[in-house]
PDB file of N, CA and C in Angstrom:
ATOM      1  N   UNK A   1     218.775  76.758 221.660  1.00  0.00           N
ATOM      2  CA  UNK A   1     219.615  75.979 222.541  1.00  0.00           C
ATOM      3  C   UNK A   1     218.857  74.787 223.103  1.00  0.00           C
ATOM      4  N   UNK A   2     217.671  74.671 223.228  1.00  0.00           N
ATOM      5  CA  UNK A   2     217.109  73.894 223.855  1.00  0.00           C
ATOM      6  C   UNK A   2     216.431  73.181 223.249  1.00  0.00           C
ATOM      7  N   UNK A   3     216.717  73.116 221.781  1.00  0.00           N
ATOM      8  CA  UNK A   3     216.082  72.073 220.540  1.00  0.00           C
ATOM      9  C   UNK A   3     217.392  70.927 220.429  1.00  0.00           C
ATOM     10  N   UNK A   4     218.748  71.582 220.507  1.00  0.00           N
ATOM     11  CA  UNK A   4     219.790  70.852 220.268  1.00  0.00           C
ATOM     12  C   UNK A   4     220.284  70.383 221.721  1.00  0.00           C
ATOM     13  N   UNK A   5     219.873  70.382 222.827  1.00  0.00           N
ATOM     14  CA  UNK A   5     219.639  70.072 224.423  1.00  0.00           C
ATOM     15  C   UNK A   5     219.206  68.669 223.977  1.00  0.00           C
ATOM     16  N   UNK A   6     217.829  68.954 223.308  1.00  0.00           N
ATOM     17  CA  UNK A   6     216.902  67.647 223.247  1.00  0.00           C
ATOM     18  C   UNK A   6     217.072  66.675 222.342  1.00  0.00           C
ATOM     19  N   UNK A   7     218.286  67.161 220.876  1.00  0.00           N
ATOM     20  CA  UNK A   7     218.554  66.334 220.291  1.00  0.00           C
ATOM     21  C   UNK A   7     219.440  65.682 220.468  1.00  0.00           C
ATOM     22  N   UNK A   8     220.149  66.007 221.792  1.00  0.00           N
ATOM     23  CA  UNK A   8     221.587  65.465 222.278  1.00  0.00           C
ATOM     24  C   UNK A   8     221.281  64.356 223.416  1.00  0.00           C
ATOM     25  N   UNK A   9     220.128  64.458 223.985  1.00  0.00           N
ATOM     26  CA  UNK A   9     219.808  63.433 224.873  1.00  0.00           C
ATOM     27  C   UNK A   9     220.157  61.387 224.729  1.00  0.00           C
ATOM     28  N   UNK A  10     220.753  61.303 226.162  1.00  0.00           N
ATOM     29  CA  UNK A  10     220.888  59.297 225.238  1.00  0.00           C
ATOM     30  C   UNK A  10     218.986  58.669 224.454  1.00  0.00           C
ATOM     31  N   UNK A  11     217.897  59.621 224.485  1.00  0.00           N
ATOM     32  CA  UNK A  11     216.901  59.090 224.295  1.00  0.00           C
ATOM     33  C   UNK A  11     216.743  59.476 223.120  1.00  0.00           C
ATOM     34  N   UNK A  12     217.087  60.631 222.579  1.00  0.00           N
ATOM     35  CA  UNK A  12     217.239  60.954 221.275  1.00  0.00           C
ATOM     36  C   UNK A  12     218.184  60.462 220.105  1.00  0.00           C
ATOM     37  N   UNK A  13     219.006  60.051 220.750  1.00  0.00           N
ATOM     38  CA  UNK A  13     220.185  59.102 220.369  1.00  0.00           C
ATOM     39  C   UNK A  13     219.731  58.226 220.108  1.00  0.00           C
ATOM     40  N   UNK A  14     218.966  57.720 220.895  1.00  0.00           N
ATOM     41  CA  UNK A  14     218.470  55.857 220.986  1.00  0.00           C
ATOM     42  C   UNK A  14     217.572  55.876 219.930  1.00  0.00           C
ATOM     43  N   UNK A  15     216.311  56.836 219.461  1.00  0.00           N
ATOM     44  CA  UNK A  15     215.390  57.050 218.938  1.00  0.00           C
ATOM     45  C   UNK A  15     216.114  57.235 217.220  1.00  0.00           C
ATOM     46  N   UNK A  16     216.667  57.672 217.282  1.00  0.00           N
ATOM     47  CA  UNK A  16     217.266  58.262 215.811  1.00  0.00           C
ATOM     48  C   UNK A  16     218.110  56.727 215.392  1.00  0.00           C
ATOM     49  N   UNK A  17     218.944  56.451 216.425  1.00  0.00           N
ATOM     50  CA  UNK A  17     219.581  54.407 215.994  1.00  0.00           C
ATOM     51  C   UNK A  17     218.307  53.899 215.655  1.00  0.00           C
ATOM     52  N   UNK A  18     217.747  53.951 216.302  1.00  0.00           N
ATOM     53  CA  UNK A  18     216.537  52.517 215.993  1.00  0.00           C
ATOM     54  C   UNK A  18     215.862  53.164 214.689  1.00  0.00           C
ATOM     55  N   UNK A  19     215.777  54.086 214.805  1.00  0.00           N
ATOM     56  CA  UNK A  19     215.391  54.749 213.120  1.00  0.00           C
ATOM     57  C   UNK A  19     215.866  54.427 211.831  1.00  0.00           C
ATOM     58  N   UNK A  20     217.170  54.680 212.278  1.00  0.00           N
ATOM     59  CA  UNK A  20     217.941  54.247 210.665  1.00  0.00           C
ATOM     60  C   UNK A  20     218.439  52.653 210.788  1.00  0.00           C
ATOM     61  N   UNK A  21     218.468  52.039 212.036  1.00  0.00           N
ATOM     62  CA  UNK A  21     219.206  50.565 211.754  1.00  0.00           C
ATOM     63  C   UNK A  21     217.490  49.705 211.347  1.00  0.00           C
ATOM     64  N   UNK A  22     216.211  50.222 211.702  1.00  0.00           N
ATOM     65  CA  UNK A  22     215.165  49.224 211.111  1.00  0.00           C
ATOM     66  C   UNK A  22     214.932  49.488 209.798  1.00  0.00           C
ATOM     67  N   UNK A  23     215.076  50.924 209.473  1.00  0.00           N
ATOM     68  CA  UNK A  23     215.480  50.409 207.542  1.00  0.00           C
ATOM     69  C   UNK A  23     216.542  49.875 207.187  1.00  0.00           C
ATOM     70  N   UNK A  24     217.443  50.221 207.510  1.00  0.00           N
ATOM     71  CA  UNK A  24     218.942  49.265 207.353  1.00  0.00           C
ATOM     72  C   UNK A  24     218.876  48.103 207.487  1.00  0.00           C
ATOM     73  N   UNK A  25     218.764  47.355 208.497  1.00  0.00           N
ATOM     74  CA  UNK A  25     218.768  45.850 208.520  1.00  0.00           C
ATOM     75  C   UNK A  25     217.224  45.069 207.215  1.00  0.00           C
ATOM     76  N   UNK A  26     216.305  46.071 208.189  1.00  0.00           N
ATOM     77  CA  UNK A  26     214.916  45.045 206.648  1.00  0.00           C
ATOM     78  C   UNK A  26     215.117  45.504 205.386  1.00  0.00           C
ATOM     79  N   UNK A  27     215.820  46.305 205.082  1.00  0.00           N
ATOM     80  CA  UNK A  27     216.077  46.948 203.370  1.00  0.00           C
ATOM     81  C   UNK A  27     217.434  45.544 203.316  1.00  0.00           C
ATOM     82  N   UNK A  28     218.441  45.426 203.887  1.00  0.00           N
ATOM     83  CA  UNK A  28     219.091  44.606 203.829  1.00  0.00           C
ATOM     84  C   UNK A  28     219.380  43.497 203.494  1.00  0.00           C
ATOM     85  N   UNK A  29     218.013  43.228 204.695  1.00  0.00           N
ATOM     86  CA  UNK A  29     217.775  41.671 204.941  1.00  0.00           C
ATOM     87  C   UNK A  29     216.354  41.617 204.204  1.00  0.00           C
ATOM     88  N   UNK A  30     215.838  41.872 203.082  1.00  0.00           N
ATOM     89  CA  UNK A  30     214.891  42.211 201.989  1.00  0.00           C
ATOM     90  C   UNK A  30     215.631  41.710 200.932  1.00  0.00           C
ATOM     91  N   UNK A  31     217.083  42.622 200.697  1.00  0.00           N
ATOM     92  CA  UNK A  31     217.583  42.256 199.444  1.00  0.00           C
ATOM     93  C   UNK A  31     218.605  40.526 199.766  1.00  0.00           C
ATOM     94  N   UNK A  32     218.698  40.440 200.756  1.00  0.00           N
ATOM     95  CA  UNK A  32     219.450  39.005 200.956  1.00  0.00           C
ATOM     96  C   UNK A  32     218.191  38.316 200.362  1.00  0.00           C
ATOM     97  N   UNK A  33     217.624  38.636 200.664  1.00  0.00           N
ATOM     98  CA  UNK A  33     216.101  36.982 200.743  1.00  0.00           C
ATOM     99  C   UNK A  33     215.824  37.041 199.361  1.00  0.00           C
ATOM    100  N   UNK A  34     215.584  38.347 198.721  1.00  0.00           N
ATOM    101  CA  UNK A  34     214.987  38.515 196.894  1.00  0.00           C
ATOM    102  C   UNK A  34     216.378  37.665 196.171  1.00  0.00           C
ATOM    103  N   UNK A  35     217.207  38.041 196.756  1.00  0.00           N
ATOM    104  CA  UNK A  35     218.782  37.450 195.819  1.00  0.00           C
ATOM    105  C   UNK A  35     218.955  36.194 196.121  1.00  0.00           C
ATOM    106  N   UNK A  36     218.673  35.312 197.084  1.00  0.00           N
ATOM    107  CA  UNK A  36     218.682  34.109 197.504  1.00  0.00           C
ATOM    108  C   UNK A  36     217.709  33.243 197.539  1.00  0.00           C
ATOM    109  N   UNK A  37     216.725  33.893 197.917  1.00  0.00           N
ATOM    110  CA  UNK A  37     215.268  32.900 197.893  1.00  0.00           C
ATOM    111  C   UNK A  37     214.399  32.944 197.087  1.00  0.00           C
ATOM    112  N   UNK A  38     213.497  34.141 196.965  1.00  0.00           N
ATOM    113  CA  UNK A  38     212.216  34.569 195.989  1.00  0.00           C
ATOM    114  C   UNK A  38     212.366  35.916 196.100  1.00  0.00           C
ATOM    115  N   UNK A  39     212.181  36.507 194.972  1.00  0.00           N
ATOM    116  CA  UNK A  39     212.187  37.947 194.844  1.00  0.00           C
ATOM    117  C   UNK A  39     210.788  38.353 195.532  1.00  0.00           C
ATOM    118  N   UNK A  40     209.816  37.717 195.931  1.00  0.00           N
ATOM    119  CA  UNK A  40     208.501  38.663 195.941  1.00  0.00           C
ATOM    120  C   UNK A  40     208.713  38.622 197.512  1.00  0.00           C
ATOM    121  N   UNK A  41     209.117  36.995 198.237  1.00  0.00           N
ATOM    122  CA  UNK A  41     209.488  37.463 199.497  1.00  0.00           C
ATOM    123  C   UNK A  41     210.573  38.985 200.098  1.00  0.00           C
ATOM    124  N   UNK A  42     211.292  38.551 199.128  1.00  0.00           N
ATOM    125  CA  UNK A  42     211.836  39.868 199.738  1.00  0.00           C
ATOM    126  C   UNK A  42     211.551  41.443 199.291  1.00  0.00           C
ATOM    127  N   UNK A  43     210.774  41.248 198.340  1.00  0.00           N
ATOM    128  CA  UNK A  43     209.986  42.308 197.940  1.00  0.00           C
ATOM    129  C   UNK A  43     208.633  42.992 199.250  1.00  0.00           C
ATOM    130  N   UNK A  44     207.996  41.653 200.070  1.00  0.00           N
ATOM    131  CA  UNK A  44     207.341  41.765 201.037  1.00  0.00           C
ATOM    132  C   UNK A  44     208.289  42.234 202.096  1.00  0.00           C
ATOM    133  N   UNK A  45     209.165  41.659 202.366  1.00  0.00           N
ATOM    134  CA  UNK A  45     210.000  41.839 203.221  1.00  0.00           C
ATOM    135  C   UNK A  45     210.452  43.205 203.370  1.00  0.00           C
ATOM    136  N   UNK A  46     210.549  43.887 202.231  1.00  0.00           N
ATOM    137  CA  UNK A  46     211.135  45.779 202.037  1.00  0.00           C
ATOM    138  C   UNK A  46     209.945  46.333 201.984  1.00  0.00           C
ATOM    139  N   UNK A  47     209.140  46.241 201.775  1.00  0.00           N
ATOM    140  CA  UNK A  47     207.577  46.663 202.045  1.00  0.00           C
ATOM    141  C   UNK A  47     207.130  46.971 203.806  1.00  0.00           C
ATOM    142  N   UNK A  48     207.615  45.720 204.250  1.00  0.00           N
ATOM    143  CA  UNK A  48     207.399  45.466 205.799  1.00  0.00           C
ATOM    144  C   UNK A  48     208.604  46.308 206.893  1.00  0.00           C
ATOM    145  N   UNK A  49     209.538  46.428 206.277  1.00  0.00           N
ATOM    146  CA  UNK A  49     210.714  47.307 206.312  1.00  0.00           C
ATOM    147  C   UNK A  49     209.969  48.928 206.682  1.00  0.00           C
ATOM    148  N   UNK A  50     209.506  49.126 205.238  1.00  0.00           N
ATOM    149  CA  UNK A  50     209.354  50.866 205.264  1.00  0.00           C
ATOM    150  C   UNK A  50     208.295  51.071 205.725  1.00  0.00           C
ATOM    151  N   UNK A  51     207.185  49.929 205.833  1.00  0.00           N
ATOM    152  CA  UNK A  51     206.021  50.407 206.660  1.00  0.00           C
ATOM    153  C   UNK A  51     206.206  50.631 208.057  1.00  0.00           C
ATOM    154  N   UNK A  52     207.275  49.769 208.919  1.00  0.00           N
ATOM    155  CA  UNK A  52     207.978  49.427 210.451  1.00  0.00           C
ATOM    156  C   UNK A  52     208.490  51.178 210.546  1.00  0.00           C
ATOM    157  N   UNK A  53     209.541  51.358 209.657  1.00  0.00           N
ATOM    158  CA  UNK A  53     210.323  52.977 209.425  1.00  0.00           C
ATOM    159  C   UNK A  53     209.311  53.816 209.694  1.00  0.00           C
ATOM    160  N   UNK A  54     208.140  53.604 208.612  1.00  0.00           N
ATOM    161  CA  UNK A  54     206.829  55.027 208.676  1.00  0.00           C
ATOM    162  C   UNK A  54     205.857  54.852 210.067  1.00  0.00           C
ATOM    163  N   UNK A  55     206.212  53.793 210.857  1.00  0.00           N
ATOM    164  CA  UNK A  55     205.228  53.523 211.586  1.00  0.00           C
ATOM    165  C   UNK A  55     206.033  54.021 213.261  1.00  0.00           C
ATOM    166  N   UNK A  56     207.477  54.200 212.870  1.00  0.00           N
ATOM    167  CA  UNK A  56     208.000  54.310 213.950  1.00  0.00           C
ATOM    168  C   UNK A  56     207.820  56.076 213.711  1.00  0.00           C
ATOM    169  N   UNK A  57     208.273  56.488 212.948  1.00  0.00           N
ATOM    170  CA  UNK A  57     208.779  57.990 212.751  1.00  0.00           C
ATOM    171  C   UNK A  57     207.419  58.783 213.504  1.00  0.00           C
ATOM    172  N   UNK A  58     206.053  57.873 212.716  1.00  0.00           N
ATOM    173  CA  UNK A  58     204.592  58.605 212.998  1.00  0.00           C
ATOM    174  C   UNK A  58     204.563  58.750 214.179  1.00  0.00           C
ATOM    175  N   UNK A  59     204.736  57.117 215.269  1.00  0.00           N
ATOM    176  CA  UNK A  59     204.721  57.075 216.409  1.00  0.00           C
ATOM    177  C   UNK A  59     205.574  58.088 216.956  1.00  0.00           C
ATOM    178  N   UNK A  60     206.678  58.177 216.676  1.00  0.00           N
ATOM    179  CA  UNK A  60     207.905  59.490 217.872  1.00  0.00           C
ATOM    180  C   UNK A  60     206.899  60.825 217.198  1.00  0.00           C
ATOM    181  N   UNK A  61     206.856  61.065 216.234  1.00  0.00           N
ATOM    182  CA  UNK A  61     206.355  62.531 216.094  1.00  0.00           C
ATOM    183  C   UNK A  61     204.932  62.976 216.598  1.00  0.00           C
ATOM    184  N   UNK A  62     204.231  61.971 216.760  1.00  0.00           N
ATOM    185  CA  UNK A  62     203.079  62.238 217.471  1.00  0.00           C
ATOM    186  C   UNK A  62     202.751  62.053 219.016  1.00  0.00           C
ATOM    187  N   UNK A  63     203.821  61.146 219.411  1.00  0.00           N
ATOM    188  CA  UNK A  63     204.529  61.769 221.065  1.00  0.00           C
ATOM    189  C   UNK A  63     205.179  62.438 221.173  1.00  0.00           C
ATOM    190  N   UNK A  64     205.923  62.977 220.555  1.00  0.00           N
ATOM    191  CA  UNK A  64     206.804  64.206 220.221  1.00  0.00           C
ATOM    192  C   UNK A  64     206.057  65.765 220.698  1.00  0.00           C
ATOM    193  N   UNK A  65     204.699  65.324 219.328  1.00  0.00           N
ATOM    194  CA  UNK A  65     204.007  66.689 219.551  1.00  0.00           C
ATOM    195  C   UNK A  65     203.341  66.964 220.834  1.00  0.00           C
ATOM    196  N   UNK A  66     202.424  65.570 221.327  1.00  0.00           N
ATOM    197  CA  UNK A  66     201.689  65.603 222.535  1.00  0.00           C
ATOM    198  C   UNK A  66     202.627  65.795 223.811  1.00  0.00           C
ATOM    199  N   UNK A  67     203.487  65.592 223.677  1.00  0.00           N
ATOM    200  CA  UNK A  67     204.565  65.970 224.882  1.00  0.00           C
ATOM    201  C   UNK A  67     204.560  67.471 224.899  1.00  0.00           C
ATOM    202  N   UNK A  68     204.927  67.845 223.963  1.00  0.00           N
ATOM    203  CA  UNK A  68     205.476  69.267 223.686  1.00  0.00           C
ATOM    204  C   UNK A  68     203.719  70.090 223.889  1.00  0.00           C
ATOM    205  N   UNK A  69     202.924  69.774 223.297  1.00  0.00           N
ATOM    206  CA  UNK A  69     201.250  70.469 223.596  1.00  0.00           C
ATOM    207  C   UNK A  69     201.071  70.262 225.291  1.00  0.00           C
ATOM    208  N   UNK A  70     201.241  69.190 226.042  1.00  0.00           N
ATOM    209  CA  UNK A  70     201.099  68.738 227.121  1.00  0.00           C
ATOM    210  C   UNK A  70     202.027  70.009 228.453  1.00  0.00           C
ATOM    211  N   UNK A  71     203.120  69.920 227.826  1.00  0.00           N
ATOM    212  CA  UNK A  71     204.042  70.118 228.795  1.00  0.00           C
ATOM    213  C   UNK A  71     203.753  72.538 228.592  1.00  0.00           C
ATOM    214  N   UNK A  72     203.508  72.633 227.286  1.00  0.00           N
ATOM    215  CA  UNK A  72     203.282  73.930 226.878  1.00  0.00           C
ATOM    216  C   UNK A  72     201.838  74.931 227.585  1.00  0.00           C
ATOM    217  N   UNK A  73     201.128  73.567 228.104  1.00  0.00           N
ATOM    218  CA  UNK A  73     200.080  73.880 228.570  1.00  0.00           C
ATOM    219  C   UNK A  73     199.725  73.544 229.827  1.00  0.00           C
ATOM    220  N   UNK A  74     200.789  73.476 231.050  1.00  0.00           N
ATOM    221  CA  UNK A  74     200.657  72.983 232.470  1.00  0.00           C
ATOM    222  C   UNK A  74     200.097  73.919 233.082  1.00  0.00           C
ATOM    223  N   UNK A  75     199.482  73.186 233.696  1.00  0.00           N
ATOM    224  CA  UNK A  75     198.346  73.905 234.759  1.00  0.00           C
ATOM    225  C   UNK A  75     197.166  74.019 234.275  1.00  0.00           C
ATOM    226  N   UNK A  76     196.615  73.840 232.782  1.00  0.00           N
ATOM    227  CA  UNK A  76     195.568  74.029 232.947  1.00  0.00           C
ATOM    228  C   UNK A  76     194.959  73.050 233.187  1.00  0.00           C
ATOM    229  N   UNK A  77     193.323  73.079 233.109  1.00  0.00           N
ATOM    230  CA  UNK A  77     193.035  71.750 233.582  1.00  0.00           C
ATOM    231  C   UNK A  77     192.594  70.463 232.630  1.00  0.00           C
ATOM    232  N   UNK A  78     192.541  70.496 231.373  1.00  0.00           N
ATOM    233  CA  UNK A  78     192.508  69.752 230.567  1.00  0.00           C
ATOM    234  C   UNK A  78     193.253  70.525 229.209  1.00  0.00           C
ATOM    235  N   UNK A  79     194.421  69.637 228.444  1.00  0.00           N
ATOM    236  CA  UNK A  79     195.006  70.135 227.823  1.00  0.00           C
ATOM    237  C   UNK A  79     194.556  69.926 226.853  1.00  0.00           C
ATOM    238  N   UNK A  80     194.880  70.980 225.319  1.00  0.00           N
ATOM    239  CA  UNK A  80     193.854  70.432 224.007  1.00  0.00           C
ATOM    240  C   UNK A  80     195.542  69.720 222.946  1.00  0.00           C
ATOM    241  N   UNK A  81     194.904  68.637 222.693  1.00  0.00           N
ATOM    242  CA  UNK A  81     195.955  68.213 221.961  1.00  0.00           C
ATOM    243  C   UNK A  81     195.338  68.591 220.101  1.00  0.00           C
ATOM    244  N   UNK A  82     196.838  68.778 219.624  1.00  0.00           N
ATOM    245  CA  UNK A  82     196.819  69.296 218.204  1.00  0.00           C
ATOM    246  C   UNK A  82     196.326  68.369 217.152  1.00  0.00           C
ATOM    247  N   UNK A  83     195.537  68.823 216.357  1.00  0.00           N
ATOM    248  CA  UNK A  83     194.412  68.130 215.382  1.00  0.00           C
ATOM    249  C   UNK A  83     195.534  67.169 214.485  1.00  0.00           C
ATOM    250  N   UNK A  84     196.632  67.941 214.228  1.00  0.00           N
ATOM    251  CA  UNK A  84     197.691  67.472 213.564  1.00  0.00           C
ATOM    252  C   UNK A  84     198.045  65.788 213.795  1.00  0.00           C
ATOM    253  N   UNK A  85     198.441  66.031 215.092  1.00  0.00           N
ATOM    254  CA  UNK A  85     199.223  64.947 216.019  1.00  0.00           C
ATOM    255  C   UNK A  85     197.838  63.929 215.862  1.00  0.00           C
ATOM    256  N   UNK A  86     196.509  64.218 216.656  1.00  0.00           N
ATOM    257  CA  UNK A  86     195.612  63.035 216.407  1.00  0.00           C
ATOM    258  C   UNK A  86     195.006  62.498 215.315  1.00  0.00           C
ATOM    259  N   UNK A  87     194.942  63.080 213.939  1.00  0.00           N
ATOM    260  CA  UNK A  87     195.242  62.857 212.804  1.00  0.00           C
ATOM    261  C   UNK A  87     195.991  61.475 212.501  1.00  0.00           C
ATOM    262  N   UNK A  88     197.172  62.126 212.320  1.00  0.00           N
ATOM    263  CA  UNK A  88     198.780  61.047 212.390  1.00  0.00           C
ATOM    264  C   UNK A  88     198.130  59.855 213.240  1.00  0.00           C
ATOM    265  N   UNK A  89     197.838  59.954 214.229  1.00  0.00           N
ATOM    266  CA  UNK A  89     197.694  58.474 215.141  1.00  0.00           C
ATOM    267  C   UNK A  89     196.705  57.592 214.532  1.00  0.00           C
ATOM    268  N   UNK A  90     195.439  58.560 213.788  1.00  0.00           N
ATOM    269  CA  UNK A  90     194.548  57.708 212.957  1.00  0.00           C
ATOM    270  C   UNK A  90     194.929  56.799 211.888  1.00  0.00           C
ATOM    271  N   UNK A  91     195.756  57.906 211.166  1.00  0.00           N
ATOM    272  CA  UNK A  91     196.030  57.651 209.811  1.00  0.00           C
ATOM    273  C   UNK A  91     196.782  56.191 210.325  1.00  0.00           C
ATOM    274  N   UNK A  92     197.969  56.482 211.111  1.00  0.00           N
ATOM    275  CA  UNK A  92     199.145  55.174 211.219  1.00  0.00           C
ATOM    276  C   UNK A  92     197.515  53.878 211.629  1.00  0.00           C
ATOM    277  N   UNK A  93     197.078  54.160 212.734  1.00  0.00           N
ATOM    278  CA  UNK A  93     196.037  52.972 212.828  1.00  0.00           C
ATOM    279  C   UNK A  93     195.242  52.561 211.532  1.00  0.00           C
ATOM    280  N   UNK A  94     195.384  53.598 211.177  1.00  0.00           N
ATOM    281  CA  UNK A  94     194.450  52.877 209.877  1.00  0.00           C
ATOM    282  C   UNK A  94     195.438  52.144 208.617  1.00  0.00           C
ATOM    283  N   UNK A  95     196.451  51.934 208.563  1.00  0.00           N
ATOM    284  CA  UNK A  95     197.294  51.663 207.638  1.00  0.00           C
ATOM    285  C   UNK A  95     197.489  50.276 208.532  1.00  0.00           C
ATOM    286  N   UNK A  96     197.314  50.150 209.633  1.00  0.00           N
ATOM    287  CA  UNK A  96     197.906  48.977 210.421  1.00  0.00           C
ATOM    288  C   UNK A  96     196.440  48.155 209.955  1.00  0.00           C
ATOM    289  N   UNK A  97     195.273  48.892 210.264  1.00  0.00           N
ATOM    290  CA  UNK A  97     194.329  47.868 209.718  1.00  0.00           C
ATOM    291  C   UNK A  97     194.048  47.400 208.592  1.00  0.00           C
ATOM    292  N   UNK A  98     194.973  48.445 207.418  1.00  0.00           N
ATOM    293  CA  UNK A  98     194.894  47.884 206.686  1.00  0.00           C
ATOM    294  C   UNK A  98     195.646  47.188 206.069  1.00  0.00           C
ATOM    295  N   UNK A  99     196.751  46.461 206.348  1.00  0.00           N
ATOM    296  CA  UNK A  99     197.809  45.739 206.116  1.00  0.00           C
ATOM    297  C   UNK A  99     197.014  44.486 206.582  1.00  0.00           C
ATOM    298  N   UNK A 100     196.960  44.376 208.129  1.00  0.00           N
ATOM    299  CA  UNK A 100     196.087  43.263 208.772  1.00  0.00           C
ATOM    300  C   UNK A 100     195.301  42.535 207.834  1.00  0.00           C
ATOM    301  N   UNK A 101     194.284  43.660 207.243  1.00  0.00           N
ATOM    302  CA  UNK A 101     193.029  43.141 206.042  1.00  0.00           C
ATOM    303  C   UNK A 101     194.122  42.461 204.889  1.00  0.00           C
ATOM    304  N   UNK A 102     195.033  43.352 204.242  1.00  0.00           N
ATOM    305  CA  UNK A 102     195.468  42.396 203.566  1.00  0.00           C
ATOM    306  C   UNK A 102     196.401  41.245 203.421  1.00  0.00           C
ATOM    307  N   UNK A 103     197.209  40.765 204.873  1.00  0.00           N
ATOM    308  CA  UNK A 103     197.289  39.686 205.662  1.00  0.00           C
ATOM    309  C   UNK A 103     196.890  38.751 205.537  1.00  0.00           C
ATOM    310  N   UNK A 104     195.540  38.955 206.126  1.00  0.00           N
ATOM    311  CA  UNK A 104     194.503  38.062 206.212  1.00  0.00           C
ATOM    312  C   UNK A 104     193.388  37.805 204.845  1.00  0.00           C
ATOM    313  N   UNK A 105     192.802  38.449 204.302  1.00  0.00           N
ATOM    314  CA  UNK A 105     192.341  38.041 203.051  1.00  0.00           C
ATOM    315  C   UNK A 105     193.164  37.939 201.666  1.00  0.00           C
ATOM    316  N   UNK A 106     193.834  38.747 201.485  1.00  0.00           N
ATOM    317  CA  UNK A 106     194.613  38.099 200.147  1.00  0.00           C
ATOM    318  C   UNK A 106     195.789  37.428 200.299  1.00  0.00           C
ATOM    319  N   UNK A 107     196.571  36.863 201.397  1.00  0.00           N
ATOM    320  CA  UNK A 107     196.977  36.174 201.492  1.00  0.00           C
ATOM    321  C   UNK A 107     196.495  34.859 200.730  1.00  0.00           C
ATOM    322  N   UNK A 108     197.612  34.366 200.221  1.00  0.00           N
ATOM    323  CA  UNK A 108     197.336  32.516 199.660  1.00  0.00           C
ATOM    324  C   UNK A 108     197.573  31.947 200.570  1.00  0.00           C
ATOM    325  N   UNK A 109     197.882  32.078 201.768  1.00  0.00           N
ATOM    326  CA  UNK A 109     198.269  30.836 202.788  1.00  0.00           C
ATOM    327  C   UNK A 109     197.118  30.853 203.760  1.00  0.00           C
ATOM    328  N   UNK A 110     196.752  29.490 204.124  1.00  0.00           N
ATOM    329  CA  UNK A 110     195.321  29.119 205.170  1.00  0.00           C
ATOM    330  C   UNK A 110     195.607  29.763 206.345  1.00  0.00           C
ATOM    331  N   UNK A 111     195.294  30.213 206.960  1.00  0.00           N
ATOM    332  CA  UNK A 111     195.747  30.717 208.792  1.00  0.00           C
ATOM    333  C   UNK A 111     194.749  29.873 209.289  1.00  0.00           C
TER     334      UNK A 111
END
């Protein structure tokens, strides 16, 4: 009862929209730009799409978990968060740095 409590919330609501409308609109607005402009832009463009999707999902599930470790463990005096969850936060940081890297060096355009 109290899993479907939490999936009924307006924050869970809000969380699950913004989920499916940021692949929806950049998968979308990916294939407008490949069909109209340059296919590789919008090939970047659906790339940038599903990385935004994987980057959001990582983010809720790894506040997700630390909420749920946090709140499971009140009162004590330092809580241990799950290897799982800080994992996930690496991994997503490290995919962000590495997009950045390739941004910035293989890019053809001067910054």
């Amino acid at each position: 009862m109290a899993s479907s409590v939490a999936e009924s919330t307006p924050a869970a609501v809000t969380e699950r929209r913004i989920s499916w409308l940021t692949l929806l609109i950049g998968l979308a607005s990916a294939l407008l730009v490949a069909l109209l402009r340059d296919r590789w832009w919008g090939a970047g463009l659906g790339i940038g799409a599903a990385l935004a999707w994987l980057n959001f999902r990582w983010l809720r599930r790894g506040l997700d978990a630390l909420v749920v470790a946090s709140t499971a463990q009140t009162g004590e005096e330092k809580p241990i968060v799950p290897i799982a969850s800080s994992f996930g936060m690496l991994f997503r940081y490290g995919l962000i740095a590495l997009a950045v890297y390739v941004i910035l060096n293989i890019s053809k355009f001067p910054l």
